[in-house]
Structure formats: structure tokens, C-alpha cells
N, C-alpha and C. Protein backbone atom coordinates (compact mmCIF):
# COMPACT_ATOMS: atom_id res chain seq x y z
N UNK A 1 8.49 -25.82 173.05
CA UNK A 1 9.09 -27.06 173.51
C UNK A 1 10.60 -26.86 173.62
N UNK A 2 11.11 -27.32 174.84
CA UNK A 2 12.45 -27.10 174.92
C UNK A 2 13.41 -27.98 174.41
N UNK A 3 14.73 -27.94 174.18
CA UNK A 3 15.40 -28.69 173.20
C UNK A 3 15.27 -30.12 173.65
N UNK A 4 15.43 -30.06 174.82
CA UNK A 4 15.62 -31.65 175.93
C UNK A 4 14.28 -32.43 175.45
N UNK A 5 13.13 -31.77 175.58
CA UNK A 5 11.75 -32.81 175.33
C UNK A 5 11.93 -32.68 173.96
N UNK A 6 12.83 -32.01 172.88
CA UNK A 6 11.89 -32.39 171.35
C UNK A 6 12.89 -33.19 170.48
N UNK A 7 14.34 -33.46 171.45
CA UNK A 7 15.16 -34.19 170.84
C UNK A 7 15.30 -36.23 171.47
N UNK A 8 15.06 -36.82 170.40
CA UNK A 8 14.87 -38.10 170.82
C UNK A 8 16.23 -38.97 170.53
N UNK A 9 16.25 -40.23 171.62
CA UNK A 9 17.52 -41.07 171.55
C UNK A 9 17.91 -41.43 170.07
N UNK A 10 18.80 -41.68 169.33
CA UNK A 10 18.82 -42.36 167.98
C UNK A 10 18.53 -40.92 166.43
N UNK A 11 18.53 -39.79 167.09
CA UNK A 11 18.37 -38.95 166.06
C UNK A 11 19.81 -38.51 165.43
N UNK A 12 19.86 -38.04 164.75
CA UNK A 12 21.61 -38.13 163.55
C UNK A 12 20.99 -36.81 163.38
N UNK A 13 22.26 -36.28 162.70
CA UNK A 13 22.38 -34.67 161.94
C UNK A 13 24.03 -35.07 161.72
N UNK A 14 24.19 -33.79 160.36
CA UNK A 14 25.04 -34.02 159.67
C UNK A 14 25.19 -32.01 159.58
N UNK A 15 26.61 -31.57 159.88
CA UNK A 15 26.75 -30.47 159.47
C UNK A 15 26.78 -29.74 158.48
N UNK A 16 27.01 -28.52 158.08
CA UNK A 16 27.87 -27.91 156.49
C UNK A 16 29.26 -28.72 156.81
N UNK A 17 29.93 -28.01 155.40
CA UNK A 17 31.26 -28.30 155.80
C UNK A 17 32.66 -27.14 155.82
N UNK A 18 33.35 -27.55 156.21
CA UNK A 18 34.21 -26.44 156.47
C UNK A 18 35.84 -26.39 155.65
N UNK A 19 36.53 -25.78 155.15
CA UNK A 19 37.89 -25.83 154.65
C UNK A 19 38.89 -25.59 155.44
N UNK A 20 39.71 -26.77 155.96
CA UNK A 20 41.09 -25.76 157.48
C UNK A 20 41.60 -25.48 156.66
N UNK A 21 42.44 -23.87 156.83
CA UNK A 21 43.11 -23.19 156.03
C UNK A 21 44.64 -23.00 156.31
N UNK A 22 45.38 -22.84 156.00
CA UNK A 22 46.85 -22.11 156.41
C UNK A 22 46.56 -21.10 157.41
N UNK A 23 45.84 -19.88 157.30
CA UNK A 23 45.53 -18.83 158.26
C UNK A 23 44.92 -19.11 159.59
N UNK A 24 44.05 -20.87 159.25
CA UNK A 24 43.64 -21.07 160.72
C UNK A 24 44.56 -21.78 161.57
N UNK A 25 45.47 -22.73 160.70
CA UNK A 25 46.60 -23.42 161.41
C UNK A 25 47.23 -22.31 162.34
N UNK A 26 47.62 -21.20 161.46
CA UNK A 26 48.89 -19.77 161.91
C UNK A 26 48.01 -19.17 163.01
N UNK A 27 47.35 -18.96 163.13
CA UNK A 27 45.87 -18.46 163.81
C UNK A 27 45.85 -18.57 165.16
N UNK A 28 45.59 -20.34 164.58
CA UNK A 28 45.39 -21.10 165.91
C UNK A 28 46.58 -21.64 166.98
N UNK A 29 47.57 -21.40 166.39
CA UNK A 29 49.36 -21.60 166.60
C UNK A 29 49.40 -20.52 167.59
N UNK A 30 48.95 -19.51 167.61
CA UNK A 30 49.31 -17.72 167.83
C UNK A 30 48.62 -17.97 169.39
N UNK A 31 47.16 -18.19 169.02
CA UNK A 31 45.73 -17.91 169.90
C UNK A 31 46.63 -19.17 171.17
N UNK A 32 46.75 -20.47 170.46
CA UNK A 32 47.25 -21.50 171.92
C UNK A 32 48.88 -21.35 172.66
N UNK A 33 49.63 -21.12 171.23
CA UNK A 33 50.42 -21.28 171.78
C UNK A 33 51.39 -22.36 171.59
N UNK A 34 50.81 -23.03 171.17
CA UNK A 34 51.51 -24.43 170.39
C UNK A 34 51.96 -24.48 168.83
N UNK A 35 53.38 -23.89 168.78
CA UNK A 35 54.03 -23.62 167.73
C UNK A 35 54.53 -24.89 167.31
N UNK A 36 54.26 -26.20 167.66
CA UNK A 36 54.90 -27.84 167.76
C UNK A 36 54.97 -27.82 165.98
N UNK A 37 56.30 -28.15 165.97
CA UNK A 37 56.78 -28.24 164.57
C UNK A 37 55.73 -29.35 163.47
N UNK A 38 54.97 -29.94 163.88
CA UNK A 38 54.06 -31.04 163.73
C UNK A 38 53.40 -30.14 162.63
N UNK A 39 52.71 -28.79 163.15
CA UNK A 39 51.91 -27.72 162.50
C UNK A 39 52.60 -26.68 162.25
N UNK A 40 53.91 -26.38 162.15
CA UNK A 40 54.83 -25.45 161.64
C UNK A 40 55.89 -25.18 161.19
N UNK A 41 55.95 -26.61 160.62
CA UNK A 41 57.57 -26.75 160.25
C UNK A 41 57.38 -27.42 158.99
N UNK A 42 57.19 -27.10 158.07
CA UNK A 42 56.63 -27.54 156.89
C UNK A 42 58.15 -28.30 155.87
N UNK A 43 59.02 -27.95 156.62
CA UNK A 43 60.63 -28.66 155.85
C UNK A 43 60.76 -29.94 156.69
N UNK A 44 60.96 -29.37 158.35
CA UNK A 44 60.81 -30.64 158.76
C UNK A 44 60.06 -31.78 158.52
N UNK A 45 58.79 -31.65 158.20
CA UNK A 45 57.34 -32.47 158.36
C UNK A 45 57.27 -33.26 156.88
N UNK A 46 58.57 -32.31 156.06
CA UNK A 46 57.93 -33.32 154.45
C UNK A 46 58.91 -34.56 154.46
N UNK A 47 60.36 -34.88 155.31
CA UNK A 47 60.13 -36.48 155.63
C UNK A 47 59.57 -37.33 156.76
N UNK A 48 58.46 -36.65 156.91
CA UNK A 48 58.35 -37.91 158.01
C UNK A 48 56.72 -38.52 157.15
N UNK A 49 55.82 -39.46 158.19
CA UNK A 49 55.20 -40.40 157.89
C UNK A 49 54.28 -39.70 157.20
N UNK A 50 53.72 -38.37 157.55
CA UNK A 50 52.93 -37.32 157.38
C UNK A 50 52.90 -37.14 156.02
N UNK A 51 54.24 -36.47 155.56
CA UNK A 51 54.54 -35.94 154.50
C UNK A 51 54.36 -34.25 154.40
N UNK A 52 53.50 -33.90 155.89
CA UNK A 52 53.50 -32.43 155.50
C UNK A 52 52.75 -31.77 156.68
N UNK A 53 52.83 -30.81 156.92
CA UNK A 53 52.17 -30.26 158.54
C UNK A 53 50.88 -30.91 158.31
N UNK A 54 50.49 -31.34 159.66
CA UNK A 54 49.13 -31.62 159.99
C UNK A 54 48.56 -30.91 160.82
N UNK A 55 47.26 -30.85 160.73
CA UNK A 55 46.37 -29.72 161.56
C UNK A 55 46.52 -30.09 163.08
N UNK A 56 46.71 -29.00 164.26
CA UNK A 56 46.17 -29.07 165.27
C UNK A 56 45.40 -29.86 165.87
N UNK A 57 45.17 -30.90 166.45
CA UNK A 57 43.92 -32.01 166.60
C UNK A 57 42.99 -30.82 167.69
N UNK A 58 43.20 -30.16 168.37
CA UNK A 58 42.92 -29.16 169.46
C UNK A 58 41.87 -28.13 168.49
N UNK A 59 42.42 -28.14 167.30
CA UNK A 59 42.12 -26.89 166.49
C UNK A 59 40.81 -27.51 166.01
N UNK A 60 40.89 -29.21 165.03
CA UNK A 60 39.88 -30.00 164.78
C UNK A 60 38.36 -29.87 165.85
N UNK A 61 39.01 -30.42 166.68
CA UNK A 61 38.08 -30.15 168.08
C UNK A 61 37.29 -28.99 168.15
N UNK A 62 37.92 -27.37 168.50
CA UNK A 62 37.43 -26.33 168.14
C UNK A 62 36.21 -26.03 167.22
N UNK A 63 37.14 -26.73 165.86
CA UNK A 63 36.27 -26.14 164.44
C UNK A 63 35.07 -27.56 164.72
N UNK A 64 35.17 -28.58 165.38
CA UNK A 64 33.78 -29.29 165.36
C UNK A 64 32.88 -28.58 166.38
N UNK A 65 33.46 -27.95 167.30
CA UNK A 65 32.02 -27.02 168.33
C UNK A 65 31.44 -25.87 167.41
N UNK A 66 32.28 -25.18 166.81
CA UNK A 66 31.61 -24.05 165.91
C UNK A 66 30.92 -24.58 164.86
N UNK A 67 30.84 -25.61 164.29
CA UNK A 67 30.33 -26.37 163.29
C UNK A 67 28.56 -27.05 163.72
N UNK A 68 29.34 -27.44 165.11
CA UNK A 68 28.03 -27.67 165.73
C UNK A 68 27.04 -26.69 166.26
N UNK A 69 27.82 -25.81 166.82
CA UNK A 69 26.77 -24.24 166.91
C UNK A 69 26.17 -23.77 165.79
N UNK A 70 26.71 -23.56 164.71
CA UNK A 70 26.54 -22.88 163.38
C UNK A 70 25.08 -23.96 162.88
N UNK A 71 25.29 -25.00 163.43
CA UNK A 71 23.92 -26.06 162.87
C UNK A 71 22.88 -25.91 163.50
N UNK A 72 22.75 -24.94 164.78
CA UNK A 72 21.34 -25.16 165.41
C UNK A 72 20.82 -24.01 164.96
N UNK A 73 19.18 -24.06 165.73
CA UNK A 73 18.51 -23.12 165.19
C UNK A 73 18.74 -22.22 165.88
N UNK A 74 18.80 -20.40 166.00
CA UNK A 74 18.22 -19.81 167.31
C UNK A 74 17.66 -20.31 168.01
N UNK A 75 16.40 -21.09 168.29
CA UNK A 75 16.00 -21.38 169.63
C UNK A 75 16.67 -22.72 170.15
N UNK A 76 17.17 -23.66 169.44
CA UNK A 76 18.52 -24.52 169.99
C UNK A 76 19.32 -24.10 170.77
N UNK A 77 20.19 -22.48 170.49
CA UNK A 77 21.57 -22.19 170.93
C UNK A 77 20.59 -21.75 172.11
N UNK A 78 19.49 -20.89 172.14
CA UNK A 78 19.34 -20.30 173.65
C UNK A 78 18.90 -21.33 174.70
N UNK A 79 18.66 -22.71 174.00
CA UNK A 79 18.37 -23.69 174.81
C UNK A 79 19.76 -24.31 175.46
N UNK A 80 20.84 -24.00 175.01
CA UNK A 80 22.04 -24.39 175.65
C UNK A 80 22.66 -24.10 176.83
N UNK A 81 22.96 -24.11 177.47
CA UNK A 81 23.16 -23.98 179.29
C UNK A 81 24.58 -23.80 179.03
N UNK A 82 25.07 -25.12 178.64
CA UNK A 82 26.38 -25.26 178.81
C UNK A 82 27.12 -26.44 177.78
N UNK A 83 28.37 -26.38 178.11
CA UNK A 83 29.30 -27.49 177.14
C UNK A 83 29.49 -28.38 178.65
N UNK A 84 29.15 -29.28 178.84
CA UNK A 84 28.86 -30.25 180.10
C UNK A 84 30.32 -30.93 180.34
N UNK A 85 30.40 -31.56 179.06
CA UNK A 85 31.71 -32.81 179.17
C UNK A 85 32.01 -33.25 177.89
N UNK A 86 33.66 -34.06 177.76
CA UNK A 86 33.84 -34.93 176.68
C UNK A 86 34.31 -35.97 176.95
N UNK A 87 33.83 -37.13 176.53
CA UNK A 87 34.28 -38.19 176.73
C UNK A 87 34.92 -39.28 175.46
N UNK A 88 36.06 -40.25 175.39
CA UNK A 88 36.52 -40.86 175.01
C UNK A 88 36.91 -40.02 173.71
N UNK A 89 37.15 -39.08 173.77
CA UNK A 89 38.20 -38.47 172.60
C UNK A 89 38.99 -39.06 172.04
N UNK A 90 39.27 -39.24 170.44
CA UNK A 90 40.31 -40.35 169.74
C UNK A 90 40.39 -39.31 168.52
N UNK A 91 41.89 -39.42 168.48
CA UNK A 91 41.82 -38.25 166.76
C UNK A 91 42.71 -39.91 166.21
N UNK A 92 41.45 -39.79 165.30
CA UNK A 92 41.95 -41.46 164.43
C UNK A 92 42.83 -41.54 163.27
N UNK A 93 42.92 -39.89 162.79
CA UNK A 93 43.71 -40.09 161.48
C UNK A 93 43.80 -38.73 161.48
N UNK A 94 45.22 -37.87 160.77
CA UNK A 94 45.62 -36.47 160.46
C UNK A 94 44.84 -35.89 159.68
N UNK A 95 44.51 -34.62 160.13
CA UNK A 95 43.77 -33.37 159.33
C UNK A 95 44.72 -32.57 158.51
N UNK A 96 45.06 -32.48 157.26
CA UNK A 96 45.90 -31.34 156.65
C UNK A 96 44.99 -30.19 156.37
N UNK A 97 46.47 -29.24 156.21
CA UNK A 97 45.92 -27.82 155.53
C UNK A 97 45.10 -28.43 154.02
N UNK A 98 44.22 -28.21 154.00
CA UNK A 98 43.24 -28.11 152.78
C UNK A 98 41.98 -29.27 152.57
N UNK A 99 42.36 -29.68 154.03
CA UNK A 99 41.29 -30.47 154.22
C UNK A 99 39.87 -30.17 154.19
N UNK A 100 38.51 -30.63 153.64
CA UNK A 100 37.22 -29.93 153.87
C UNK A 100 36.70 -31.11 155.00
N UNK A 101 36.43 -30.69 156.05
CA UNK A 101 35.68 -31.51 157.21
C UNK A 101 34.36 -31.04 157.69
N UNK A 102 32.88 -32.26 158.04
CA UNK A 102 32.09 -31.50 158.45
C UNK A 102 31.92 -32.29 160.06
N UNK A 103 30.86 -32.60 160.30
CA UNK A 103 30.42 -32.96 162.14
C UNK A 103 29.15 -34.27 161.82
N UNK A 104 29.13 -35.25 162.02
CA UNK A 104 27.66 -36.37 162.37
C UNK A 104 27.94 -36.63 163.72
N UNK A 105 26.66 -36.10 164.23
CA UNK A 105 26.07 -36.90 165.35
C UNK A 105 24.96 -37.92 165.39
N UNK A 106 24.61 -38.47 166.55
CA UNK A 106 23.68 -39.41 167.14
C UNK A 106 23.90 -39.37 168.61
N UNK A 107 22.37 -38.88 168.61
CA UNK A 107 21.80 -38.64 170.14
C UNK A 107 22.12 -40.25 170.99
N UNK A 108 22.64 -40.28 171.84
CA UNK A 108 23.03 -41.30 172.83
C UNK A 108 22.06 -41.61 173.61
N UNK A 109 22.11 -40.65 174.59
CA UNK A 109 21.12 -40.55 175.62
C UNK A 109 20.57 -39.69 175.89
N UNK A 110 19.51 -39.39 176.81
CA UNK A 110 19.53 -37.95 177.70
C UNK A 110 18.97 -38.58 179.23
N UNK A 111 19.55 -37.97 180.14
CA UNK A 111 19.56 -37.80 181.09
C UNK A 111 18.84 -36.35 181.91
N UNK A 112 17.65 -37.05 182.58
CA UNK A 112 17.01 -35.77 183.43
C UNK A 112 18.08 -35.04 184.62
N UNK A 113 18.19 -33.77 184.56
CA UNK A 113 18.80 -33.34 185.96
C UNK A 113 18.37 -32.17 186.60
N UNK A 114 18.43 -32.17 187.84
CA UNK A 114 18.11 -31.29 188.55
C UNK A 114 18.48 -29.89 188.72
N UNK A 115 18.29 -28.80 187.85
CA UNK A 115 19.30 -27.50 187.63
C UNK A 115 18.52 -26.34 187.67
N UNK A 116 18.79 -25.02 188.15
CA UNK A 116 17.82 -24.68 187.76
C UNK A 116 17.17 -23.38 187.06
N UNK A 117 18.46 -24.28 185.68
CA UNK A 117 17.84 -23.66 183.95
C UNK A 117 17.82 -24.64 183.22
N UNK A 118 17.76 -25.89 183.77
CA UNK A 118 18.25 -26.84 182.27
C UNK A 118 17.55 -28.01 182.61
N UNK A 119 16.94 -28.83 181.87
CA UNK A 119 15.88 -30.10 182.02
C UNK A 119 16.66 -31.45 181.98
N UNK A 120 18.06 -31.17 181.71
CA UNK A 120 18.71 -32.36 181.74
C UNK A 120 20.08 -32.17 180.71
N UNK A 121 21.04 -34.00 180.64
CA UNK A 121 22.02 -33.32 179.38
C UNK A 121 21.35 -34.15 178.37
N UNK A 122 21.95 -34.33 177.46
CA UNK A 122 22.13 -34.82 175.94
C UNK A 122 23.44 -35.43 176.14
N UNK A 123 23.54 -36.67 175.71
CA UNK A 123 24.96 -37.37 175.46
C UNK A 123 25.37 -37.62 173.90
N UNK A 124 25.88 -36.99 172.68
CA UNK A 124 26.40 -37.33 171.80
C UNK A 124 27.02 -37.83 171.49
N UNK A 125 26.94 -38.78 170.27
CA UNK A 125 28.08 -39.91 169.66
C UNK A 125 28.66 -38.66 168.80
N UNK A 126 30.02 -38.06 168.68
CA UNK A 126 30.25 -36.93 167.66
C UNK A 126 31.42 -37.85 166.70
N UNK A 127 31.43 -37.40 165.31
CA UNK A 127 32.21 -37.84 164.40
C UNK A 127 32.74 -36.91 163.54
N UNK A 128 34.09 -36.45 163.30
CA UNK A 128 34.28 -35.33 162.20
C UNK A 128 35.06 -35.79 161.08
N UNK A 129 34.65 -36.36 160.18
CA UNK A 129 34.90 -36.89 158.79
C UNK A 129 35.71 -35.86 158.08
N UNK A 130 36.50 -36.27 157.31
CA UNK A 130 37.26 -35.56 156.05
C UNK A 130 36.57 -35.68 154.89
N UNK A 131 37.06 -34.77 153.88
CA UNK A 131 36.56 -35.04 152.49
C UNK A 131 36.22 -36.42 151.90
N UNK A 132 37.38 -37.53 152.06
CA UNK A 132 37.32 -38.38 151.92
C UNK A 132 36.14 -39.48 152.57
N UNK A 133 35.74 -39.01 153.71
CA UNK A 133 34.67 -39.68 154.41
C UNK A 133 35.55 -40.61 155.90
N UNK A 134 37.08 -39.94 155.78
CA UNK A 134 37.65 -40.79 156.82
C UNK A 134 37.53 -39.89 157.85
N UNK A 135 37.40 -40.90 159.27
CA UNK A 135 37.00 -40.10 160.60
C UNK A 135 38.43 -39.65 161.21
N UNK A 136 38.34 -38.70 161.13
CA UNK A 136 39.77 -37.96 162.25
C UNK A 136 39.84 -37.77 163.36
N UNK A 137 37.93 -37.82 164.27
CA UNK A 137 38.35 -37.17 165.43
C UNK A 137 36.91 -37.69 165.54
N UNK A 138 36.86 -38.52 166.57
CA UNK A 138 35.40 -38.89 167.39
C UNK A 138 35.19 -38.71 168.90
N UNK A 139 34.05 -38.96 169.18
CA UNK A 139 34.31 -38.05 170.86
C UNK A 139 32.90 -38.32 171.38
N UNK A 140 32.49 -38.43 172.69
CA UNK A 140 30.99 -38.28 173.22
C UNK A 140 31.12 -37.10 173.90
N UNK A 141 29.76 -36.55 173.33
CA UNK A 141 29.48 -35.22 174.07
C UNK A 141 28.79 -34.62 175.00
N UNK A 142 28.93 -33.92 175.69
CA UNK A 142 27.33 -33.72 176.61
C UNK A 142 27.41 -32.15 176.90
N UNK A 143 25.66 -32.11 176.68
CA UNK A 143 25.82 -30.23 176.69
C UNK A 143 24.31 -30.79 177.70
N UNK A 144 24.68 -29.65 178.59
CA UNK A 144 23.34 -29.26 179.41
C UNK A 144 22.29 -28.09 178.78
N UNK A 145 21.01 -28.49 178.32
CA UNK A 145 20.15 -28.03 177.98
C UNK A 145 18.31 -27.83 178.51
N UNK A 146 18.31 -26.83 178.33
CA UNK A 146 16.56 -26.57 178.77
C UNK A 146 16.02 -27.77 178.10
């Protein structure tokens, strides 16, 4: 059974969780390109509202697709076609270095389409919570799948 027929509207999953580190901030600074004092200026950043570098929201984003890959089964990932779209992206509150964050979804919709490797998309409600249980970064998703 392919992912499209065995996943139903209203189903949830909840990821592992993950630690952003100093090395992924520096990492991820290097890899984009975005040295924005926001995430690298750790003198500047301790007066402002912050109190102290905050993570990449770009980087957040990132570490919720690998979070979400890392959760399927083998025959999930080969059912994946593609990363389709994102919609209504909101980073609701700052990620710091030492934050532990994981990923909840809920299946939205799915939509049949005409392709011809993939049975349709999947529309996700995505949510990436902090330790605390506060949401930093929500988003709808859509991946084209068999």
C-alpha cells in the first residue's frame, strides 16, 4: 500500500527530539551565508529583547524536514516524490542555542493528482515546539507522494 492510500485526513505524529547546538548555528552561518549578528554576535545580542543569539529561523525550518525524514519508515521515504510546497510559514517565538525541539503534525488533506510517480499530495498542519512546549515555527506542508 502506498503512502497516499494508507495515510488518512486527521492523523497526528509527533517526532524524536533534537538539541540546536552552537556548531549548528556556526555551521549553518558558513553553509547560508547569513552571518546576521541576530545569530553571531553574542555581545551585541545580550542587550537587546532576546538577551542572547537566537537560532536561524531558516535553520529551525531545515532541522524540522530532517526531523520529519528521520520519522518515516523506509518504505515512507521511497514513497516520497517530492517536497511540493509551504504554506503560511510563521516563526512565532525565538529558538536559542540549547534549545531541545521536536515536529507534530496533522494530516490536512490529500489531494489526488495526475503524475506519473505519485498518487497525489498530502497537505500538513506542521508545528515545531520547544522544550517548553512553546511553538516557534508552524507552517502547512505538502509533499507529493506514491
Amino acid at each position: 500500500m502506498s503512502t497516499f492510500e494508507s495515510i488518512d485526513e486527521g492523523e497526528t505524529s509527533t517526532t524524536a527530539r533534537r538539541t540546536v547546538t552552537e556548531a549548528d548555528v556556526t555551521n549553518f552561518a558558513g553553509v547560508s551565508g547569513d552571518f546576521n549578528h541576530h545569530h553571531t554576535d553574542a555581545e551585541r545580542m545580550a542587550n537587546t529583547e532576546y538577551g542572547e543569539r537566537i537560532v536561524h529561523g531558516a535553520f529551525v525550518f531545515s532541522a524540522m524536514t530532517g526531523l520529519l525524514w528521520q520519522s518515516r519508515t523506509p518504505e515512507q521515504r521511497d514513497d516520497v516524490i517530492a517536497f511540493y510546497g509551504v504554506d503560511a510559514l510563521r516563526f512565532s517565538a525565538p529558538t536559542y542555542i540549547g534549545d531541545t525541539i521536536h515536529v507534530e503534525t496533522e494530516v490536512l488533506e490529500k489531494a489526488e493528482r495526475e503524475h506519473p510517480r505519485a498518487n497525489g499530495t498530502i497537505r500538513y498542519s506542521v508545528s515545531v515546539l520547544d522544550q517548553n512546549g512553546e511553538t516557534v515555527l508552524s507552517c502547512e506542508l505538502l509533499s507529493l507522494v506514491r
